[in-house]
N, C-alpha and C. Protein backbone atom coordinates (compact mmCIF):
# COMPACT_ATOMS: atom_id res chain seq x y z
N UNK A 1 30.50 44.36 -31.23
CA UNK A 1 30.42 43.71 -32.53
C UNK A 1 30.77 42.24 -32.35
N UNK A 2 30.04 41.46 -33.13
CA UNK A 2 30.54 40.00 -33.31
C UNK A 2 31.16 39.43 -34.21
N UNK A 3 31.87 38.97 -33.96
CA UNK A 3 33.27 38.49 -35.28
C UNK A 3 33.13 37.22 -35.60
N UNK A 4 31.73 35.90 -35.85
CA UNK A 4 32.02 34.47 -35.92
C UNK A 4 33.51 34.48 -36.29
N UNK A 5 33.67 33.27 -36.46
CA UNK A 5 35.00 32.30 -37.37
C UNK A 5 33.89 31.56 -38.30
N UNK A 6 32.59 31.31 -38.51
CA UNK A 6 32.06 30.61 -39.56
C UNK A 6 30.26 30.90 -39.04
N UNK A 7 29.34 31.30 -40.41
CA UNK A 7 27.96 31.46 -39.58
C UNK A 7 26.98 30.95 -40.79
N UNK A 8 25.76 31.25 -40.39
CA UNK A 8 24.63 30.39 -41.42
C UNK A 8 23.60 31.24 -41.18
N UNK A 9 23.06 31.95 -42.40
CA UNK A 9 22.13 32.88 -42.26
C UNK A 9 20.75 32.26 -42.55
N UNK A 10 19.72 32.03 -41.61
CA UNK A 10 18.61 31.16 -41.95
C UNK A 10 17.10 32.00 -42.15
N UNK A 11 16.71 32.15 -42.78
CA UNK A 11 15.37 33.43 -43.30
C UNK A 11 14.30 31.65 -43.01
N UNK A 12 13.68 32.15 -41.61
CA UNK A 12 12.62 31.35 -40.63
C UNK A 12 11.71 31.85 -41.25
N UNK A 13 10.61 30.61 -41.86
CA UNK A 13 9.31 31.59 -41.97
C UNK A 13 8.52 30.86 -41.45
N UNK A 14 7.53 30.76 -40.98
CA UNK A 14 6.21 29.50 -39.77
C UNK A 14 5.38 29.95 -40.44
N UNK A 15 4.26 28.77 -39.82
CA UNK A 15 3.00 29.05 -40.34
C UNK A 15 2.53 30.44 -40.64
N UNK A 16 1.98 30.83 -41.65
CA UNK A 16 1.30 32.27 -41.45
C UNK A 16 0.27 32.75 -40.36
N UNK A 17 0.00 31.84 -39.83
CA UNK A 17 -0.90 32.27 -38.78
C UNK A 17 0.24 32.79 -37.33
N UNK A 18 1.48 31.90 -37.48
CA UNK A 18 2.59 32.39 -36.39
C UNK A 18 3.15 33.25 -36.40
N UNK A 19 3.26 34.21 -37.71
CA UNK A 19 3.88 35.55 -38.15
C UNK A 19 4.51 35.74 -39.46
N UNK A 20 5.29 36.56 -38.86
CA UNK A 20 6.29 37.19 -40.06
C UNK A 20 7.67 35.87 -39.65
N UNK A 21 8.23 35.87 -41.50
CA UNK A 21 9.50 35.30 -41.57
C UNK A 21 10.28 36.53 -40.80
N UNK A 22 11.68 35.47 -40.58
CA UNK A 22 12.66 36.13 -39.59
C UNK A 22 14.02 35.88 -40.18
N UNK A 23 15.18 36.64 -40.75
CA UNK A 23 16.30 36.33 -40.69
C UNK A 23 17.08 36.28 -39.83
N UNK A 24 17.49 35.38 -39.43
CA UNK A 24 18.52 34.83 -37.89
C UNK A 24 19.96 34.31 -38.91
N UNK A 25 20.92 34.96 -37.25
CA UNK A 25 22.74 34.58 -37.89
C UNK A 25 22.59 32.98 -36.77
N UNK A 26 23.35 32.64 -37.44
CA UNK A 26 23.76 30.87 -36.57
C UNK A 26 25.36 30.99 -36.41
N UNK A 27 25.93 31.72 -35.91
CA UNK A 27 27.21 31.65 -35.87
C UNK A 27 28.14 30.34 -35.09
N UNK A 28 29.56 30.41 -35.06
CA UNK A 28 30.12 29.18 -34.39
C UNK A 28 31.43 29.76 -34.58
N UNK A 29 32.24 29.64 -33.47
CA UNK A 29 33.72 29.70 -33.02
C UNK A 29 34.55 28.30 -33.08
N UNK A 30 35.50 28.36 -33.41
CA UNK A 30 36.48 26.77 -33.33
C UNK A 30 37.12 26.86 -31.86
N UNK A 31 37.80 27.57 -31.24
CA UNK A 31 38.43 27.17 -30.02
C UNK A 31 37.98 29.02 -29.20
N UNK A 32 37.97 28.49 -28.31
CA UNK A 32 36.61 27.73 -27.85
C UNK A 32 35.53 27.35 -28.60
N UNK A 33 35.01 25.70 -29.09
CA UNK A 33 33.82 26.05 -29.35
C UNK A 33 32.65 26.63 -29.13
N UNK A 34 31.86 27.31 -29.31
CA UNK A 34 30.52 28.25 -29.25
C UNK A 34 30.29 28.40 -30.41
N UNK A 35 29.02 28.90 -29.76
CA UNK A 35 27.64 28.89 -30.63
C UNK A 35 26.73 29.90 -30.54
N UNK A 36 26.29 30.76 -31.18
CA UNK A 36 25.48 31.80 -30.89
C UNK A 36 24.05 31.88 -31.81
N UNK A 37 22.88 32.05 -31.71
CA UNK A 37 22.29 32.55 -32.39
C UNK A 37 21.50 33.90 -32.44
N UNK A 38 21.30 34.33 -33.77
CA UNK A 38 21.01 36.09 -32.64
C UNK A 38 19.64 36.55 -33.07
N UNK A 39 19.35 37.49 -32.45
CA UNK A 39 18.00 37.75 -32.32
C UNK A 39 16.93 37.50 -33.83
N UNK A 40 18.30 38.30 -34.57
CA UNK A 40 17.18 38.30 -35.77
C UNK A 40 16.70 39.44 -36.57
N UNK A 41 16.03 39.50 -37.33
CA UNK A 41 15.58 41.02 -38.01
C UNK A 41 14.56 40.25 -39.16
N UNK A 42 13.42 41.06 -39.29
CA UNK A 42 12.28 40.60 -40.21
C UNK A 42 12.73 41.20 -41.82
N UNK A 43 13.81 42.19 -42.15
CA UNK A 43 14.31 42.45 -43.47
C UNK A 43 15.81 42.75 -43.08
N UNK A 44 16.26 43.46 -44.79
CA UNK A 44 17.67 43.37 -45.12
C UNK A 44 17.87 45.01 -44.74
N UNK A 45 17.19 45.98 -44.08
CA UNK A 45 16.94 47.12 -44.11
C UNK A 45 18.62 47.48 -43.42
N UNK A 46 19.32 46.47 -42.48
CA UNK A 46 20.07 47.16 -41.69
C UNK A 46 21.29 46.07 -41.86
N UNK A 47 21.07 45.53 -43.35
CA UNK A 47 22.57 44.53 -43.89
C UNK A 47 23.09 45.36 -44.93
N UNK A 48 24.62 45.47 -44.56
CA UNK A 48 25.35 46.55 -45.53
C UNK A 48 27.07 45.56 -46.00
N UNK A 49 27.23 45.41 -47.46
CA UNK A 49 27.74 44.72 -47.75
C UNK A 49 28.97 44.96 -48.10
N UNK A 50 30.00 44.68 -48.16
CA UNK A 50 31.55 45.17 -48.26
C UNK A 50 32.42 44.48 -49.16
N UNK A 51 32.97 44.74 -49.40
CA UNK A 51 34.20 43.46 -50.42
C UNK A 51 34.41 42.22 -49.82
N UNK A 52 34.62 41.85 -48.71
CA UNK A 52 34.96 40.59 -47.89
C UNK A 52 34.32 40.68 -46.96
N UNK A 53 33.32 41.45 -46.72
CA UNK A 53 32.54 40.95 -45.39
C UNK A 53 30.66 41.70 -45.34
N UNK A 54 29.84 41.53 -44.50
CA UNK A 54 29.19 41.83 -44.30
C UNK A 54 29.07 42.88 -42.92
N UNK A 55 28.06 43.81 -42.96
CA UNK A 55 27.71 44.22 -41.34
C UNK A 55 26.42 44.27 -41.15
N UNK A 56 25.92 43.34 -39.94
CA UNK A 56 24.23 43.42 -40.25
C UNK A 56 23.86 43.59 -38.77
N UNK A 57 23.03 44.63 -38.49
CA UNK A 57 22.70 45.04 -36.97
C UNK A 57 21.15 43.93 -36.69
N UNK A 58 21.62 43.52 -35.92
CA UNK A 58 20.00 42.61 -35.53
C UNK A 58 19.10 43.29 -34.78
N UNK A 59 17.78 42.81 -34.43
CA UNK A 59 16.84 43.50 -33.58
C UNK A 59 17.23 43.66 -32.10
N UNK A 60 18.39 43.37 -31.83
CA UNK A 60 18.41 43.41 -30.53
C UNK A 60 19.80 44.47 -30.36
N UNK A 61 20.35 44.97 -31.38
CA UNK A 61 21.18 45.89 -31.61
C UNK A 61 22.44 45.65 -32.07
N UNK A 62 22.97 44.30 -31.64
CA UNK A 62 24.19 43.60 -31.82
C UNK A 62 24.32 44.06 -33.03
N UNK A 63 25.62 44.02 -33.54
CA UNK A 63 26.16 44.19 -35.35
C UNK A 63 27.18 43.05 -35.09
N UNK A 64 26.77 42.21 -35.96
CA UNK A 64 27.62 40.83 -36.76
C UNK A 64 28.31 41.44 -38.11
N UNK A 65 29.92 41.22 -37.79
CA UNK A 65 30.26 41.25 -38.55
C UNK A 65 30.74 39.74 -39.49
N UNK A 66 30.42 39.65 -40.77
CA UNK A 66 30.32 37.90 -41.53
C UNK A 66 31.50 38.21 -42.36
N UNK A 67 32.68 37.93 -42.50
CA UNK A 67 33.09 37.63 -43.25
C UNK A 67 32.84 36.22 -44.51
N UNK A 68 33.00 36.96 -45.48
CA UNK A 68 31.99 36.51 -47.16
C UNK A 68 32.86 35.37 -47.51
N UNK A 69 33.86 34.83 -46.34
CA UNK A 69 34.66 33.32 -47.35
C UNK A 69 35.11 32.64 -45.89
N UNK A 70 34.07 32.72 -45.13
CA UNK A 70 33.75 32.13 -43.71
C UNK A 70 32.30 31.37 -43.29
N UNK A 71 31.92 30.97 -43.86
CA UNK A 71 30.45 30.52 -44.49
C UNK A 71 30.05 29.13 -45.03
N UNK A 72 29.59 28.69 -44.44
CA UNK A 72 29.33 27.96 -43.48
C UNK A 72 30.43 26.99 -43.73
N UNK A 73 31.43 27.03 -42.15
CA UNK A 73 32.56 25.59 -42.03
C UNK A 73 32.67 25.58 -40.21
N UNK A 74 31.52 24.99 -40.03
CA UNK A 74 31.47 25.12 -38.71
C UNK A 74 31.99 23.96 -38.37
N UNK A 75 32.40 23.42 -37.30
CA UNK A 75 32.87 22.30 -36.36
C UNK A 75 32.19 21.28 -36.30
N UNK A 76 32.29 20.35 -36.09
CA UNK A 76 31.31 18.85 -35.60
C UNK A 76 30.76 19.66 -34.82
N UNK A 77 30.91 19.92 -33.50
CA UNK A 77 29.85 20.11 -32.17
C UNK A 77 28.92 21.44 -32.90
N UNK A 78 29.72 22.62 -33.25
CA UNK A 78 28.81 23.37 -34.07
C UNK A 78 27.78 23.17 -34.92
N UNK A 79 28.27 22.12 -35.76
CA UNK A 79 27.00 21.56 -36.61
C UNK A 79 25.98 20.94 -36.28
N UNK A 80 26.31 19.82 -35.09
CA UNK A 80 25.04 19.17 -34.37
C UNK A 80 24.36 20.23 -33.66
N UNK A 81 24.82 21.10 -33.17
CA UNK A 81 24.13 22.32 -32.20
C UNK A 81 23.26 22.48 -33.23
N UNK A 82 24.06 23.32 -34.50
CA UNK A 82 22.46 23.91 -35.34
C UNK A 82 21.62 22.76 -36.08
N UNK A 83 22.32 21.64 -35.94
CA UNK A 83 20.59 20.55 -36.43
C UNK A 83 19.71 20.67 -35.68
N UNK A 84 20.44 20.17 -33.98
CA UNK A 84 19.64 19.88 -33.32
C UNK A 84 18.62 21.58 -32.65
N UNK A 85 19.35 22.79 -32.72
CA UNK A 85 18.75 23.68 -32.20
C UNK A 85 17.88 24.83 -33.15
N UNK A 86 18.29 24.35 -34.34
CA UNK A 86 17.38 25.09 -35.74
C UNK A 86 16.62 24.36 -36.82
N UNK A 87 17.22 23.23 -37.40
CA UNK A 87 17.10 22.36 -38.41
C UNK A 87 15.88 21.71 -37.79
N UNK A 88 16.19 20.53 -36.45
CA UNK A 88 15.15 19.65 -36.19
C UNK A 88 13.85 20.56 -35.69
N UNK A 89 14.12 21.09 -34.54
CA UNK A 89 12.63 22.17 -34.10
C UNK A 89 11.66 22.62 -35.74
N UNK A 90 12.77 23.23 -36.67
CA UNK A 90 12.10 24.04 -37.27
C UNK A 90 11.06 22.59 -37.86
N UNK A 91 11.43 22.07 -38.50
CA UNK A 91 11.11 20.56 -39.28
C UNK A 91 9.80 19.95 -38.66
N UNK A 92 10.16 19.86 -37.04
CA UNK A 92 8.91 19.35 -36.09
C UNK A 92 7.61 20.75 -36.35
N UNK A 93 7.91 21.92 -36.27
CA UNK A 93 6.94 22.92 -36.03
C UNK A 93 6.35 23.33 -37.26
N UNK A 94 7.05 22.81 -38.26
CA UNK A 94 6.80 22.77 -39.87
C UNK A 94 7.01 24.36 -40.19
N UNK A 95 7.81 24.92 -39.81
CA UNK A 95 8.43 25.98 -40.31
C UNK A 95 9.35 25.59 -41.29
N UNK A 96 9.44 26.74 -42.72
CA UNK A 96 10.53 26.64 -43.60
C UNK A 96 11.86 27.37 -43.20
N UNK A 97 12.46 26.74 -43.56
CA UNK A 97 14.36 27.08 -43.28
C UNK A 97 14.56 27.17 -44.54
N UNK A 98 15.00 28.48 -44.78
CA UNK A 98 15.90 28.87 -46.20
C UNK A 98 17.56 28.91 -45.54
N UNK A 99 18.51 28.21 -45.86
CA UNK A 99 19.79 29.08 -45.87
C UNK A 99 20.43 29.68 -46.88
N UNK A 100 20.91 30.67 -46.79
CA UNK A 100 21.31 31.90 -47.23
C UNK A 100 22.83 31.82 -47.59
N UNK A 101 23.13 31.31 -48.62
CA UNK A 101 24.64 32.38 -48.72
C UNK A 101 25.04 33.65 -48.74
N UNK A 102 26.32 34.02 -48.92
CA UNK A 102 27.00 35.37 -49.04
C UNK A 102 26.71 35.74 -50.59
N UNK A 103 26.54 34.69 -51.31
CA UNK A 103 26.46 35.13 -52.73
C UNK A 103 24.75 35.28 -52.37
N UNK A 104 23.74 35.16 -51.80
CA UNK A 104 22.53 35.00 -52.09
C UNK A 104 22.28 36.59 -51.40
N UNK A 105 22.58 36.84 -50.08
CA UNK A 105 22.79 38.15 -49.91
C UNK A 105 22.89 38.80 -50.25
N UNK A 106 24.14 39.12 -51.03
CA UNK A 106 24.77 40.26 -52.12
C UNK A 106 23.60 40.03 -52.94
N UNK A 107 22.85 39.39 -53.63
CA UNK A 107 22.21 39.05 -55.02
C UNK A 107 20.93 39.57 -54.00
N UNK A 108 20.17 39.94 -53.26
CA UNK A 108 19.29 40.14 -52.07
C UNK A 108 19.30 41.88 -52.48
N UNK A 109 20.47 42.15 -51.59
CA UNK A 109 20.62 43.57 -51.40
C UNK A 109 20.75 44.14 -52.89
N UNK A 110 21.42 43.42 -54.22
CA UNK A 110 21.23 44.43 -55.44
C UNK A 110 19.35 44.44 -55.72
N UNK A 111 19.01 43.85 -55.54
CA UNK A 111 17.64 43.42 -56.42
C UNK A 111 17.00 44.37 -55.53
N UNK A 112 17.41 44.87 -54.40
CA UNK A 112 16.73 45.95 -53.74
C UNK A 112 17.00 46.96 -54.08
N UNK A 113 18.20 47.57 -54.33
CA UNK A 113 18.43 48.76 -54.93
C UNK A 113 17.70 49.34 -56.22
């Protein structure tokens, strides 16, 4: 399981001719700084929501666990990482970047029920 200290949930969508949108975690640690981003998942099929936290298994099996008042307060070096490794690419390739809160989530998963 992965435990950030602070993460940024980004729902990738590219040209339609490049595919399906993708929800990706952008996580970040304070000491040590790191940085992770994780595979991803094309829906909310396998995000399950809790009083203070989230658990969401990605396509690659990992389960992130998000705590819901950890969101987004990443570090200087953390933050330039995700301009420069999500924000700018996406911008150049003209893909849309949604970010996602914990409140947008929760409000996600009821509207599915």
């Amino acid at each position: 399981m992965v435990t950030p200290d602070s993460w940024q949930v980004v729902l990738i969508t590219p040209p339609a001719e490049l595919g399906a949108p993708v929800y990706k975690i952008f996580s970040g640690w304070d000491l040590p700084e790191e940085w992770r981003l994780s595979s991803g998942t094309h829906d909310l099929d396998n995000l399950k929501s809790f009083s203070s936290y989230f658990l969401w298994r990605q396509s690659s099996g990992t389960v992130y666990q998000l705590s819901k008042n950890k969101q987004p307060e990443f570090t200087e070096y953390v933050q330039s990482v995700f301009n420069a490794k999500v924000l700018a690419p996406a911008k150049e390739f003209e893909f849309d970047i949604q970010c996602l809160s914990a409140a947008d989530l929760d409000n996600a998963l009821t509207k599915a029920c």
